[in-house]
C-alpha atoms as a PDB file:
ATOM      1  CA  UNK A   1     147.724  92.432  15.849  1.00  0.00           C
ATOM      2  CA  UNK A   2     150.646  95.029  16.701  1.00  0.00           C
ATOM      3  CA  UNK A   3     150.015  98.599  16.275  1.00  0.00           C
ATOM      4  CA  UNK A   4     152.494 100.483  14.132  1.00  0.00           C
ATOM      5  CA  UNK A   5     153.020 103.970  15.793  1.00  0.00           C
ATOM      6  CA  UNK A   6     154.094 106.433  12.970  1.00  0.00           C
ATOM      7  CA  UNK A   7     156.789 108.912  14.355  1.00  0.00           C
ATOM      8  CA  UNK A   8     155.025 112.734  15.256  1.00  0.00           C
ATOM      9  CA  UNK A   9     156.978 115.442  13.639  1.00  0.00           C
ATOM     10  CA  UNK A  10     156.681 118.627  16.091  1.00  0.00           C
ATOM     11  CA  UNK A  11     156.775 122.294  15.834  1.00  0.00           C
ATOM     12  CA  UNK A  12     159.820 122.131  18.033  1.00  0.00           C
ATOM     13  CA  UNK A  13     161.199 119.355  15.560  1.00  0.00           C
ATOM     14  CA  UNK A  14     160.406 121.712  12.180  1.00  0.00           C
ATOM     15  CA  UNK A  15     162.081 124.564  13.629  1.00  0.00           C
ATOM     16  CA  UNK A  16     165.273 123.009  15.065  1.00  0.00           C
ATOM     17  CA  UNK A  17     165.555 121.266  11.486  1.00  0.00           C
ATOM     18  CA  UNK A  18     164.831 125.614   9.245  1.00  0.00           C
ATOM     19  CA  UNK A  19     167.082 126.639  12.138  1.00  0.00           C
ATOM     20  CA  UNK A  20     169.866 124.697  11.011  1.00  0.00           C
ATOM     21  CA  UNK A  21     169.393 124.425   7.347  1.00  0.00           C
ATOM     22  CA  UNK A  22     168.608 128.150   7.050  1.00  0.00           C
ATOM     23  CA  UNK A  23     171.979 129.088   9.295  1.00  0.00           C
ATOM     24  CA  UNK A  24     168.678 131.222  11.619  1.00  0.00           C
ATOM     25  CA  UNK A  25     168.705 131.294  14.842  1.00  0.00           C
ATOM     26  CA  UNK A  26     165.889 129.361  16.884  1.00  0.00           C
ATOM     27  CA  UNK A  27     164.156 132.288  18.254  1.00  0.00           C
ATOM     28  CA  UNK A  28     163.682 134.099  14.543  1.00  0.00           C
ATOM     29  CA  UNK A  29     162.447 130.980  12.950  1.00  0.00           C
ATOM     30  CA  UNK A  30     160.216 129.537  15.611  1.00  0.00           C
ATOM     31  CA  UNK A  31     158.419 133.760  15.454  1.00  0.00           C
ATOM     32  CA  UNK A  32     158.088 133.015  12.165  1.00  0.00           C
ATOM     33  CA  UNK A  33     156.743 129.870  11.794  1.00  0.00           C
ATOM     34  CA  UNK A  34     154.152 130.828  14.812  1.00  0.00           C
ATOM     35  CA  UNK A  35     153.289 134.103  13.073  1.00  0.00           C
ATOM     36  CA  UNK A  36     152.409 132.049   9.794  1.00  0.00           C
ATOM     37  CA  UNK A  37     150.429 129.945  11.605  1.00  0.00           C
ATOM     38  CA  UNK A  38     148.813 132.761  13.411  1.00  0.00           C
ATOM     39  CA  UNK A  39     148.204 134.074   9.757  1.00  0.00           C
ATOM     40  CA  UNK A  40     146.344 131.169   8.761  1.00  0.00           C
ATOM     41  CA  UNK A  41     144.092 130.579  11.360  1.00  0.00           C
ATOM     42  CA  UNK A  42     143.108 134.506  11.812  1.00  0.00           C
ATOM     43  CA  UNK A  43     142.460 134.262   7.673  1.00  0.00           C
ATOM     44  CA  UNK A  44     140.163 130.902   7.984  1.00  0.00           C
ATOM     45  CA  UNK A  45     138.548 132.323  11.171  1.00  0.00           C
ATOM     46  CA  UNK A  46     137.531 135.293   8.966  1.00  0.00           C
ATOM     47  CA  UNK A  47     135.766 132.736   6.958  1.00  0.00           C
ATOM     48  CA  UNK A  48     138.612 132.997   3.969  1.00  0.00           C
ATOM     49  CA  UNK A  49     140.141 130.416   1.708  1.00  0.00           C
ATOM     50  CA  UNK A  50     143.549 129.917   1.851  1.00  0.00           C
ATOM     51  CA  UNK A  51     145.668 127.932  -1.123  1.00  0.00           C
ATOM     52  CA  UNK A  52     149.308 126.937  -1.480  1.00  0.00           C
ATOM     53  CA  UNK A  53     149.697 125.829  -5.100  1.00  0.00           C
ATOM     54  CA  UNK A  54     150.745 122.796  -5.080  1.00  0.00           C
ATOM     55  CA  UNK A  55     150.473 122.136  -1.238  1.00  0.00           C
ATOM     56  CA  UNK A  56     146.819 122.460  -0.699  1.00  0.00           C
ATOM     57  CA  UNK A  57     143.749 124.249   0.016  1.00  0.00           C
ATOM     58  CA  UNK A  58     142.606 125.754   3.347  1.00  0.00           C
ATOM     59  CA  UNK A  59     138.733 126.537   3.847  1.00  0.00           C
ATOM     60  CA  UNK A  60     136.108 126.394   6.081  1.00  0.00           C
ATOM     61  CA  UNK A  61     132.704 124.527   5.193  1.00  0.00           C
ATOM     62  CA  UNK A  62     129.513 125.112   7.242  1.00  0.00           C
ATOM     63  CA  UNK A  63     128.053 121.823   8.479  1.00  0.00           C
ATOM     64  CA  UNK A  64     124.238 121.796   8.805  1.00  0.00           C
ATOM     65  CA  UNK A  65     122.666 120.008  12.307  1.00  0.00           C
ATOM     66  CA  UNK A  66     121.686 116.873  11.824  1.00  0.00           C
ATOM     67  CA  UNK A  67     120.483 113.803  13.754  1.00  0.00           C
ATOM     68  CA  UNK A  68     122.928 110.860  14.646  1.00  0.00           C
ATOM     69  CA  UNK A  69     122.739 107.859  16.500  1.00  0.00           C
ATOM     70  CA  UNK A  70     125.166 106.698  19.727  1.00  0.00           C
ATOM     71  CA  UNK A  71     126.574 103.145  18.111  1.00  0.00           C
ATOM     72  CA  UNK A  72     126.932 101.982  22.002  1.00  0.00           C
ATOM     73  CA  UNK A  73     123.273 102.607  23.061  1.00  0.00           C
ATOM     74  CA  UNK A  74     121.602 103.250  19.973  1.00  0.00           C
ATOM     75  CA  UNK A  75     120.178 107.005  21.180  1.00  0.00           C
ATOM     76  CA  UNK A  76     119.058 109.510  18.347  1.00  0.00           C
ATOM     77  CA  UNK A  77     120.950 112.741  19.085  1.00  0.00           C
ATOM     78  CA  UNK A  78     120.898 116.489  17.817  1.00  0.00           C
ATOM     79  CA  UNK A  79     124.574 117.094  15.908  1.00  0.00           C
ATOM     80  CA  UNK A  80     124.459 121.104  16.087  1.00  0.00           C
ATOM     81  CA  UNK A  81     125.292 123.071  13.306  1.00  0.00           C
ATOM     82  CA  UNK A  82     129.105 123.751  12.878  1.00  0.00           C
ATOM     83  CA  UNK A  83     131.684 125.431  10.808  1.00  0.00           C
ATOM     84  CA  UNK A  84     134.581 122.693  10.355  1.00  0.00           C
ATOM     85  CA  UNK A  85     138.306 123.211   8.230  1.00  0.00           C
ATOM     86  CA  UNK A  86     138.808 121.652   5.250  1.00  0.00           C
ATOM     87  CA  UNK A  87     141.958 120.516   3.420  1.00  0.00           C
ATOM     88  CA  UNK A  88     142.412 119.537  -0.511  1.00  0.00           C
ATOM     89  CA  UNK A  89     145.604 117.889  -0.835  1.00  0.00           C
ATOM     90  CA  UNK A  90     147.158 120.186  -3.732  1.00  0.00           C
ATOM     91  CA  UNK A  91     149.498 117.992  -6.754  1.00  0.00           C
ATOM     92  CA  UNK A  92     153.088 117.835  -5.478  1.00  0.00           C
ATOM     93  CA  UNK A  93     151.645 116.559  -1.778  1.00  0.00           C
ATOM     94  CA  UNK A  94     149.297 113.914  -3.863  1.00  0.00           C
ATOM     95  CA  UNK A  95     152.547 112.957  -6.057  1.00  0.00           C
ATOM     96  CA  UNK A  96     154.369 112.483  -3.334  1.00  0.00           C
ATOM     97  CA  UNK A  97     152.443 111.496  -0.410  1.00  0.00           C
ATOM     98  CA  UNK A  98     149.085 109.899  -1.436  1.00  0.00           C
ATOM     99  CA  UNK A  99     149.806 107.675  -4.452  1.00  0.00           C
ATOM    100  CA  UNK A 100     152.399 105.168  -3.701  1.00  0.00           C
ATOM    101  CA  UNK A 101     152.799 103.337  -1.021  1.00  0.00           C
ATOM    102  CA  UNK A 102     156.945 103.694   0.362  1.00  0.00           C
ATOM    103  CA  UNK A 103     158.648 100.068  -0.097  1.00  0.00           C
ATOM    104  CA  UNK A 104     158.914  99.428   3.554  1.00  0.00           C
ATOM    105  CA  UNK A 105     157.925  96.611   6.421  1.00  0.00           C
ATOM    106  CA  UNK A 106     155.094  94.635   5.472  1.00  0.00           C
ATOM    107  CA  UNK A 107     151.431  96.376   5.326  1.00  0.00           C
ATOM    108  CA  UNK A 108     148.417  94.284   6.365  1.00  0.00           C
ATOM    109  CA  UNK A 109     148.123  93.074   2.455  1.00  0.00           C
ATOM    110  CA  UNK A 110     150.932  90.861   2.662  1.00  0.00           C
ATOM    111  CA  UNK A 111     153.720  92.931   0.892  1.00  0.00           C
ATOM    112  CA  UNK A 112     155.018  96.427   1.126  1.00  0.00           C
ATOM    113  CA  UNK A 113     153.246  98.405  -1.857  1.00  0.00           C
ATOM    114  CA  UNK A 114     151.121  95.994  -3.012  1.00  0.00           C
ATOM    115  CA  UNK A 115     146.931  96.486  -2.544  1.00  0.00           C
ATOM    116  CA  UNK A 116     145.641  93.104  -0.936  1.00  0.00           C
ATOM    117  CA  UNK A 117     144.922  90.261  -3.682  1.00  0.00           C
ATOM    118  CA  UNK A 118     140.998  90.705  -3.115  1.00  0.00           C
ATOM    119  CA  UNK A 119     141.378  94.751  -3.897  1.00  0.00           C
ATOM    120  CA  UNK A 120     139.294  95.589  -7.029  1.00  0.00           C
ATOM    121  CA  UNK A 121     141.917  97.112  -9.634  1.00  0.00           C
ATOM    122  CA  UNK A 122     142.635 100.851  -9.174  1.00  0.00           C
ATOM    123  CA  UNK A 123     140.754 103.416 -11.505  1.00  0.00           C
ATOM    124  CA  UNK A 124     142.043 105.565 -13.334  1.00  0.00           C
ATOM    125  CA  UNK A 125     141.025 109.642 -12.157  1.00  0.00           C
ATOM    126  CA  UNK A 126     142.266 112.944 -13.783  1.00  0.00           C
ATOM    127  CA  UNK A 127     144.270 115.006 -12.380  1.00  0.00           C
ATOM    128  CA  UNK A 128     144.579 119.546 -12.865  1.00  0.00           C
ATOM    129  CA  UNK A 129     146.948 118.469 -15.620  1.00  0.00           C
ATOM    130  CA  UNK A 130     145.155 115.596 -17.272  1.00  0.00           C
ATOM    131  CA  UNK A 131     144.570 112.497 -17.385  1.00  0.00           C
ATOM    132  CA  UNK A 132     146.978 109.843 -15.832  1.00  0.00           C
ATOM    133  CA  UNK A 133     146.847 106.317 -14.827  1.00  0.00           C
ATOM    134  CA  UNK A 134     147.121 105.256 -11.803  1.00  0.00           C
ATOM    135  CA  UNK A 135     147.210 101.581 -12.172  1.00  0.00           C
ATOM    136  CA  UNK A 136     150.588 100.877 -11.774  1.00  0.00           C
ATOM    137  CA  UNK A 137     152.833 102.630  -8.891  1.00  0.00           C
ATOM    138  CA  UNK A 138     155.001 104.645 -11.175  1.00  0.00           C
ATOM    139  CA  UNK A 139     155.137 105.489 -14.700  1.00  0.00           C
ATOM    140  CA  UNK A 140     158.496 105.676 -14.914  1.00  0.00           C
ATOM    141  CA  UNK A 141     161.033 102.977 -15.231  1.00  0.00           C
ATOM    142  CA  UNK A 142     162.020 101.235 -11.862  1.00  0.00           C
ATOM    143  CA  UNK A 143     165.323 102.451 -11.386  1.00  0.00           C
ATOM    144  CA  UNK A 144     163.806 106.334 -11.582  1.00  0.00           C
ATOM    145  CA  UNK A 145     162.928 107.820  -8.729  1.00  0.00           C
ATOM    146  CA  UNK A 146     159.868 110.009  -9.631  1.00  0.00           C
ATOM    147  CA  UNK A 147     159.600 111.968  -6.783  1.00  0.00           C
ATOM    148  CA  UNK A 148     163.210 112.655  -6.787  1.00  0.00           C
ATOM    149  CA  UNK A 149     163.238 113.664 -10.125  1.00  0.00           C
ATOM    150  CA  UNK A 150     159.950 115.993  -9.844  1.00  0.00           C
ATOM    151  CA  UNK A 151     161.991 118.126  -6.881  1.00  0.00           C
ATOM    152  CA  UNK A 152     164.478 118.455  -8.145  1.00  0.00           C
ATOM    153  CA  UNK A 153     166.071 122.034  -7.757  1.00  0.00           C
ATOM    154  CA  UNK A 154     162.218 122.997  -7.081  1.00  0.00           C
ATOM    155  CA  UNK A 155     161.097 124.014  -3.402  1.00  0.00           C
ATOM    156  CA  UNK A 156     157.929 122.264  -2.204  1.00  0.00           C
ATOM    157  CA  UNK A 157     156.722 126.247  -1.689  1.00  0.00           C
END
């Protein structure tokens, strides 16, 4: 079986791409971008929530200790308590990210987009503005691109 590496987007990589789309210079957008950062982890170390309609949420959750078990030798072992982040994929990353697979090179079902012939049939689950179905790929007709037509003239932010 052949591993498919998915290409890493980096910091460097966001802010050449603002830099040159925004007409900024590199050094303004990268002290930006760092500073917002810097913003968000300060807030979540501070134990705060942070949401981005229609990104996501930011929080942190406290994780109890617990005991586990090594899978290679089988040893019980003390898991200390923790603090760990959590994210909650907000609606316009879920539309666009989470609920259709991209056509593309085949996927280990077989075809590009398809769930594997032995997949049980997808339920349908509500969403902040109701209830949709997600049994087919799209609602729309297949010459519409919904994600296209969702953003546009909006900004993700």
């Amino acid at each position: 079986m052949t591993e498919h590496r998915v290409p890493t987007i980096t910091k460097k990589d966001l802010i050449n791409r603002i830099a040159e789309e925004s007409g900024h210079t590199k050094v303004v957008v990268k002290d930006v971008l760092q500073r917002f950062l810097d913003e968000i982890v300060e807030e979540l170390s501070l134990g705060k929530r942070i949401e981005f309609r229609e990104f996501g949420v930011f929080e942190v959750k406290d994780r109890r200790a617990r005991r586990a078990q090594n899978p290679r030798t089988l040893e019980k072992v003390e898991v200390p308590a923790k603090r760990v982040v959590r994210f909650k994929v907000g609606r316009m990353m879920r539309d666009r990210v989470c609920d259709v697979l991209p056509p593309g090179p085949e996927t280990p079902s077989g075809t590009a987009g398809s769930p594997p012939s032995d997949a049980p049939p997808t339920e349908a689950r509500s969403t902040d503005a109701g209830a949709r179905s997600t049994d087919s790929p799209s609602n729309a007709s297949p010459t519409e691109d919904p994600a296209a037509k969702r953003s546009a003239g909006k900004s993700p932010f």
